[in-house]
PDB file of N, CA and C in Angstrom:
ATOM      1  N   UNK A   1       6.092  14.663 -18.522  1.00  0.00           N
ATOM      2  CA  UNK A   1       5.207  15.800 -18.687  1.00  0.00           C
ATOM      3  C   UNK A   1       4.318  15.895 -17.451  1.00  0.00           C
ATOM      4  N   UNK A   2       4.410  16.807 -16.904  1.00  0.00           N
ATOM      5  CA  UNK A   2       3.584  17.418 -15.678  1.00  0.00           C
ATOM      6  C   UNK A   2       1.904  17.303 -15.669  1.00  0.00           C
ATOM      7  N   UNK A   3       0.849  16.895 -15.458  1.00  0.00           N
ATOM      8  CA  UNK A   3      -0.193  16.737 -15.636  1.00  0.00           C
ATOM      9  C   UNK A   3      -0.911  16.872 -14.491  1.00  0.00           C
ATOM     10  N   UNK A   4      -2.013  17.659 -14.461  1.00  0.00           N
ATOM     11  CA  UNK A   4      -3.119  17.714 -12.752  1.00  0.00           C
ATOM     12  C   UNK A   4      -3.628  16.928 -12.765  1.00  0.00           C
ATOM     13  N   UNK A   5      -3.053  15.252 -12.998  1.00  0.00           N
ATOM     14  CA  UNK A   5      -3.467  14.627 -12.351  1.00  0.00           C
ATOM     15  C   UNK A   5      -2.614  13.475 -12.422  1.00  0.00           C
ATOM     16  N   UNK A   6      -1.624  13.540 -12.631  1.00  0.00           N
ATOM     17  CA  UNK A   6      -0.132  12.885 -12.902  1.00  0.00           C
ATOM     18  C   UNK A   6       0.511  13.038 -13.920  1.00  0.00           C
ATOM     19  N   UNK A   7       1.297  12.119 -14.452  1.00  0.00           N
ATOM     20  CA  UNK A   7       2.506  12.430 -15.037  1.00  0.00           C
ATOM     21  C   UNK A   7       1.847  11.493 -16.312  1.00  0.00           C
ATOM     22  N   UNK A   8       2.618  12.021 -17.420  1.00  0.00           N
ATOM     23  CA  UNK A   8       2.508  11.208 -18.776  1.00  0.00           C
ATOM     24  C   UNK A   8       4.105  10.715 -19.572  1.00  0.00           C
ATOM     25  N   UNK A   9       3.953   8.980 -19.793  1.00  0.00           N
ATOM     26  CA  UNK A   9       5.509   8.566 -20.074  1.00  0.00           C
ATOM     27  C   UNK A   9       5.292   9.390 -21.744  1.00  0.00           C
ATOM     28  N   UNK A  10       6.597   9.935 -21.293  1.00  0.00           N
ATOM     29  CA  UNK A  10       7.006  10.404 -22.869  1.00  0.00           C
ATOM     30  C   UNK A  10       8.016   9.443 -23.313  1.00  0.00           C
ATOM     31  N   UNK A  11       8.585   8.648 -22.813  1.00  0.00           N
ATOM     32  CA  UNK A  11       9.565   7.546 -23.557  1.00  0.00           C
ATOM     33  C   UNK A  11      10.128   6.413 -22.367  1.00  0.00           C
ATOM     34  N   UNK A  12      10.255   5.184 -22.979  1.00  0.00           N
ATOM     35  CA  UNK A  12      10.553   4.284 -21.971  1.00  0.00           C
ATOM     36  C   UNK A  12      12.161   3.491 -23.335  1.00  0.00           C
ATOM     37  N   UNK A  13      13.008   3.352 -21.674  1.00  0.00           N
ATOM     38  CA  UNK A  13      14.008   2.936 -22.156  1.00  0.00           C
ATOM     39  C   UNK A  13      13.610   1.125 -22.677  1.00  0.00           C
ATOM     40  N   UNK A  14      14.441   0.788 -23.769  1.00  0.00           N
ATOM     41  CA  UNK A  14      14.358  -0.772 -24.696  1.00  0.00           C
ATOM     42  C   UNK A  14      14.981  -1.231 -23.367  1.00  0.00           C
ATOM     43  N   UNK A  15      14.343  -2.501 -23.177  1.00  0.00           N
ATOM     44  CA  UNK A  15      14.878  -3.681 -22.235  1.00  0.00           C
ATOM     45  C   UNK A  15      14.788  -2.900 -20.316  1.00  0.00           C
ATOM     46  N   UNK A  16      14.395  -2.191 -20.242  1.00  0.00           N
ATOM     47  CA  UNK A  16      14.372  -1.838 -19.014  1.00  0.00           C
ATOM     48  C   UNK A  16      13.336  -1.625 -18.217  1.00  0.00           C
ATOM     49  N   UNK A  17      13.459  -1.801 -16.887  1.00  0.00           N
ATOM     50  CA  UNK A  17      12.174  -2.163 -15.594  1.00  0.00           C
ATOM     51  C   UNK A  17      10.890  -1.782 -16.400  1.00  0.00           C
ATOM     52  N   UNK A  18      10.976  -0.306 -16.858  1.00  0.00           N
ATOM     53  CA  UNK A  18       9.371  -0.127 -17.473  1.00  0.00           C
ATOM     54  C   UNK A  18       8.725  -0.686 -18.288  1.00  0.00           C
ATOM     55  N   UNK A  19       9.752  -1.041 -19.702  1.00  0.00           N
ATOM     56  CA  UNK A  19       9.363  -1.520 -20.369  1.00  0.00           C
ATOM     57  C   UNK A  19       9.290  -3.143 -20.298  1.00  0.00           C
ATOM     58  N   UNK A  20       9.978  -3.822 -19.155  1.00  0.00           N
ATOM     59  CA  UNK A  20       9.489  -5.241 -18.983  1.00  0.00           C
ATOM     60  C   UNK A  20       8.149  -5.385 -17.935  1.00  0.00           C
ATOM     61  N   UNK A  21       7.698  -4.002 -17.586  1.00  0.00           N
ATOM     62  CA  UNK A  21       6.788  -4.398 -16.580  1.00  0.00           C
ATOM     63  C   UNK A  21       5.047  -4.036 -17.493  1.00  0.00           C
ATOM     64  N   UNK A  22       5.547  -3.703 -18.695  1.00  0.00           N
ATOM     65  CA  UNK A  22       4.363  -3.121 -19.678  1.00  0.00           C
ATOM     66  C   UNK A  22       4.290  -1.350 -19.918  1.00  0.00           C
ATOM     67  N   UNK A  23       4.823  -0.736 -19.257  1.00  0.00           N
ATOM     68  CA  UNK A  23       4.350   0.494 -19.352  1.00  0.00           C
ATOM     69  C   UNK A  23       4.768   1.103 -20.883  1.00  0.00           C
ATOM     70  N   UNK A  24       3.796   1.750 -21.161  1.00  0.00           N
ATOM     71  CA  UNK A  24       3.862   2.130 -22.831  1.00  0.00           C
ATOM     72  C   UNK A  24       3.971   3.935 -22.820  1.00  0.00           C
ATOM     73  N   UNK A  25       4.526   4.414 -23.612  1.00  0.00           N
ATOM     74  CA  UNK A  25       4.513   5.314 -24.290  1.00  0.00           C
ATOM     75  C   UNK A  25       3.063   6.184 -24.038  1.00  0.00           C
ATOM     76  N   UNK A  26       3.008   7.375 -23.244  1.00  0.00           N
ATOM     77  CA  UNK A  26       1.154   7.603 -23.791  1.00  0.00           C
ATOM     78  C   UNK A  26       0.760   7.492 -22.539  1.00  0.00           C
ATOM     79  N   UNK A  27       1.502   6.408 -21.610  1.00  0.00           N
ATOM     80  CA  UNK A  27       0.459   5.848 -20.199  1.00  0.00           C
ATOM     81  C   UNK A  27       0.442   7.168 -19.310  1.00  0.00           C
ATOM     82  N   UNK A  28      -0.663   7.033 -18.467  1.00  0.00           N
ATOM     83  CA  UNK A  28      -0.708   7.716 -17.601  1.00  0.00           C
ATOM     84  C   UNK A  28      -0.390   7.649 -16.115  1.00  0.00           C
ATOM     85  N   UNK A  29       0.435   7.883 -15.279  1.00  0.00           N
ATOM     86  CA  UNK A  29       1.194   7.192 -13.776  1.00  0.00           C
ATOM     87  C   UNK A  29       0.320   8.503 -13.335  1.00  0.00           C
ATOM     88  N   UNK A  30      -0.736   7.722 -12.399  1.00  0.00           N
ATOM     89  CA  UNK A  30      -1.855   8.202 -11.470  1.00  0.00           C
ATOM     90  C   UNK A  30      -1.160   8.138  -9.889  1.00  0.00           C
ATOM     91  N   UNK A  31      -0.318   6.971  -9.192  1.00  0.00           N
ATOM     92  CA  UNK A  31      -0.640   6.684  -8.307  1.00  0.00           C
ATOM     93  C   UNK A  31       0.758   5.776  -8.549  1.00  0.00           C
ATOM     94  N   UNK A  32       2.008   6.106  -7.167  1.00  0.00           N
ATOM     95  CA  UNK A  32       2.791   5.730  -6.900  1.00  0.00           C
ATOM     96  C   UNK A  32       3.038   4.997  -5.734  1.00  0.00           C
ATOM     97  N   UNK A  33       2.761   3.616  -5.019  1.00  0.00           N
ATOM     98  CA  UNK A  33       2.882   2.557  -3.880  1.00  0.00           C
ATOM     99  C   UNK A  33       1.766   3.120  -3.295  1.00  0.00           C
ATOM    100  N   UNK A  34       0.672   3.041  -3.968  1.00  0.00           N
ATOM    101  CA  UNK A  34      -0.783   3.568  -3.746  1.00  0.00           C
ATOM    102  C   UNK A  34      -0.800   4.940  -3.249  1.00  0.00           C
ATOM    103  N   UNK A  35       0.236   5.519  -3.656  1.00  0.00           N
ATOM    104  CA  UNK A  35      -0.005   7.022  -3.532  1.00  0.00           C
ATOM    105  C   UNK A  35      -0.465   8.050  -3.895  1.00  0.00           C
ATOM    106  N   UNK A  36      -1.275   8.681  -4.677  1.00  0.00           N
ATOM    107  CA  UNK A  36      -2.046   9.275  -6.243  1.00  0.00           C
ATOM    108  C   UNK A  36      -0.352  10.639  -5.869  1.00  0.00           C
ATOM    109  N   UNK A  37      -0.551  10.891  -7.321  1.00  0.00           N
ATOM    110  CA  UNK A  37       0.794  11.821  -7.710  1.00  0.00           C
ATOM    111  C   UNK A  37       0.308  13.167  -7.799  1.00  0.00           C
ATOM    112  N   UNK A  38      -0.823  13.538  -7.926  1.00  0.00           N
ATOM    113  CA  UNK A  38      -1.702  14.544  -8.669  1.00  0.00           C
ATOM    114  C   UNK A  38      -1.305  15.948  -7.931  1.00  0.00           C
ATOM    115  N   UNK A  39      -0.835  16.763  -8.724  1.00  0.00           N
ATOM    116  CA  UNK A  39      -0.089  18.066  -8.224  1.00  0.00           C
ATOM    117  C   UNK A  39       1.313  18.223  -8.041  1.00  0.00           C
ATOM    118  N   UNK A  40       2.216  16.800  -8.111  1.00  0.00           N
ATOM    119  CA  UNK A  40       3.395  16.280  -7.327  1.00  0.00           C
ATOM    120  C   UNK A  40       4.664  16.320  -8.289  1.00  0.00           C
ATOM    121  N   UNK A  41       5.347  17.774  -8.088  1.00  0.00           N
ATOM    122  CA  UNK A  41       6.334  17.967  -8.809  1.00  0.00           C
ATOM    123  C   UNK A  41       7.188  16.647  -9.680  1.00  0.00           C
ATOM    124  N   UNK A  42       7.533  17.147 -10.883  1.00  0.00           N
ATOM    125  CA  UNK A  42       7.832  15.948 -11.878  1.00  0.00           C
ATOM    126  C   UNK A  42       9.399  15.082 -10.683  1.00  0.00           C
ATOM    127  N   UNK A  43      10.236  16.325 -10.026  1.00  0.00           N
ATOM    128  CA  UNK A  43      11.474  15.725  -9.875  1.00  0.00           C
ATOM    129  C   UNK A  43      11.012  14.925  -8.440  1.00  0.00           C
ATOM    130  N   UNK A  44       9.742  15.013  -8.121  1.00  0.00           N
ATOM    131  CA  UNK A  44       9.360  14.468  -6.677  1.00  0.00           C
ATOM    132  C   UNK A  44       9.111  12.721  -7.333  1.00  0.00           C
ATOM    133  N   UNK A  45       8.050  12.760  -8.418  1.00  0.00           N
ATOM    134  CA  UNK A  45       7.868  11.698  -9.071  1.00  0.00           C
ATOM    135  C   UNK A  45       8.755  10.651  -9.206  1.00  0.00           C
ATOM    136  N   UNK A  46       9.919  11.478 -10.090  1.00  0.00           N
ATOM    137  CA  UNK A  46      10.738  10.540 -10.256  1.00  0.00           C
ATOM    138  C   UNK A  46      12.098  10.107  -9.596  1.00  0.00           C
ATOM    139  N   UNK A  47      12.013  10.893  -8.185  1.00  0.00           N
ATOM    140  CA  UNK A  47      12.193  10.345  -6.895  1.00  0.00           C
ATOM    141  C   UNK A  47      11.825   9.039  -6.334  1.00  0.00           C
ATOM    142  N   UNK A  48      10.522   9.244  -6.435  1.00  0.00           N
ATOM    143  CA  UNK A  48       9.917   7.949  -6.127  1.00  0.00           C
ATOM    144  C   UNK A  48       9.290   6.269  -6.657  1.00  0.00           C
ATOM    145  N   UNK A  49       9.943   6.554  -8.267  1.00  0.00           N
ATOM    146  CA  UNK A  49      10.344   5.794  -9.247  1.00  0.00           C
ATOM    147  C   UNK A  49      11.596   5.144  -8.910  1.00  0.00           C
ATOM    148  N   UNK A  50      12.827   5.963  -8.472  1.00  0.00           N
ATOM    149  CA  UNK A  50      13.843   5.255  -8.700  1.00  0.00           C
ATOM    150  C   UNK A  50      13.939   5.002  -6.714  1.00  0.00           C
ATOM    151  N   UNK A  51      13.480   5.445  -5.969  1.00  0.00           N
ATOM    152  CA  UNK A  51      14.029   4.729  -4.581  1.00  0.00           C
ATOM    153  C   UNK A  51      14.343   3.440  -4.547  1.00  0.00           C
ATOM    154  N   UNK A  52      13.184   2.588  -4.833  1.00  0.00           N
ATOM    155  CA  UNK A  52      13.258   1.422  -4.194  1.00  0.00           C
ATOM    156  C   UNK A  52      13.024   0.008  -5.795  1.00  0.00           C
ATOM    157  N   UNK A  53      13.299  -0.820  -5.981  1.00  0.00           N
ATOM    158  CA  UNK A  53      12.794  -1.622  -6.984  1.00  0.00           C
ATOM    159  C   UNK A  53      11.442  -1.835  -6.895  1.00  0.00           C
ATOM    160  N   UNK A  54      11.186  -2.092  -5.721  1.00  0.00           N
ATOM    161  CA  UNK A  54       9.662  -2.931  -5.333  1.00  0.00           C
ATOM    162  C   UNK A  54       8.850  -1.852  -5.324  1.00  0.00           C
ATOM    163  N   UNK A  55       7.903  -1.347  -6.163  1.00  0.00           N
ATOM    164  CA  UNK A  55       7.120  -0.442  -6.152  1.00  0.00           C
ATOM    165  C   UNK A  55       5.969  -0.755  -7.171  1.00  0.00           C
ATOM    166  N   UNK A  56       4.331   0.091  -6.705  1.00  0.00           N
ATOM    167  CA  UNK A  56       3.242  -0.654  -7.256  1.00  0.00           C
ATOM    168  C   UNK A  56       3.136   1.078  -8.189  1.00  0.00           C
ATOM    169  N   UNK A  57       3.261   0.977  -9.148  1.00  0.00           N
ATOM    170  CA  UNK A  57       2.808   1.830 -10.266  1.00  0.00           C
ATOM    171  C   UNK A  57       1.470   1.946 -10.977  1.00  0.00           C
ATOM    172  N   UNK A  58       0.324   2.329 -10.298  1.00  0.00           N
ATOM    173  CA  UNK A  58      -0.557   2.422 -10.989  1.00  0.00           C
ATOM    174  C   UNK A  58      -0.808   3.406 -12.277  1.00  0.00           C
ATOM    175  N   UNK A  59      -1.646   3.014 -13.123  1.00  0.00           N
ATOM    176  CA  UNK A  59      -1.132   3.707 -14.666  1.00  0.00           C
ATOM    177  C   UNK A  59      -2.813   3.762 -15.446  1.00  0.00           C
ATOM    178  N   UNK A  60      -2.832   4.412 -15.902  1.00  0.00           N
ATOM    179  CA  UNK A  60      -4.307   4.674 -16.862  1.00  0.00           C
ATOM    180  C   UNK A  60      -3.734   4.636 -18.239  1.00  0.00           C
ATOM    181  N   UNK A  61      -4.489   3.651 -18.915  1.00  0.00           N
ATOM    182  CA  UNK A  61      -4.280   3.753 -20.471  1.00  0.00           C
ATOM    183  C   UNK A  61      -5.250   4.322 -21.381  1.00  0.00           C
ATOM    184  N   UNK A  62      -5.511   4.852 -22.403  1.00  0.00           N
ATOM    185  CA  UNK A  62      -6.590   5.209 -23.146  1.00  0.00           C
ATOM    186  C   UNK A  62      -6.630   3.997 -24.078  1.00  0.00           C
ATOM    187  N   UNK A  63      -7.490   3.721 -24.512  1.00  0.00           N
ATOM    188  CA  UNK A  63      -7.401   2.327 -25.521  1.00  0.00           C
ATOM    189  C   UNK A  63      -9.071   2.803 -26.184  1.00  0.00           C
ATOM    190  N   UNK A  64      -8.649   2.153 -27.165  1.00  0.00           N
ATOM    191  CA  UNK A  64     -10.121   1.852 -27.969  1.00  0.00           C
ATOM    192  C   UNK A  64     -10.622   0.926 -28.328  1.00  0.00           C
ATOM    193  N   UNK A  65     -11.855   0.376 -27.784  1.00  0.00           N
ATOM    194  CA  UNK A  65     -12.671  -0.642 -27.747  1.00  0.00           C
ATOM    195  C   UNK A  65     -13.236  -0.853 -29.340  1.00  0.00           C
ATOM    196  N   UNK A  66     -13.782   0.140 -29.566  1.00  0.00           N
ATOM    197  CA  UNK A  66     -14.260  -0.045 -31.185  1.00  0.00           C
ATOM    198  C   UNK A  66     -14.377   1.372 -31.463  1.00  0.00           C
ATOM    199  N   UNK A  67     -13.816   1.199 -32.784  1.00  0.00           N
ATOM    200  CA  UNK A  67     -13.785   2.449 -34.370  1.00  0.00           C
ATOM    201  C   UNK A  67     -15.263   2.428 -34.806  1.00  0.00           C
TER     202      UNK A  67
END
């Protein structure tokens, strides 16, 4: 999903890179090999997901501290 200010995972494959590296469902991918994504067409994104293995994925989670 396209977002102004990155991208949001709508699904991560069972047993694979994302999901062994933590990324959840919900997360937010801000910033690709310290790159921020913000404006950056979805098929550019995930261009730069699959180039290389070695890549630093920065990600924003929402979480809740206390109810």
């Amino acid at each position: 999903e396209m977002k102004w200010e990155g991208a949001i995972v709508e699904s991560v494959q069972a047993g694979g890179g994302a999901e062994r590296s933590g990324i959840k469902i919900k997360d937010h991918i801000v910033a690709i090999n310290r790159e921020s994504i913000r404006y950056t067409p979805l098929k550019t994104i995930l261009s730069r997901l699959r180039r290389n293995k070695n890549r630093i994925v920065t990600v924003q989670r929402k979480i809740n501290v206390f109810k």
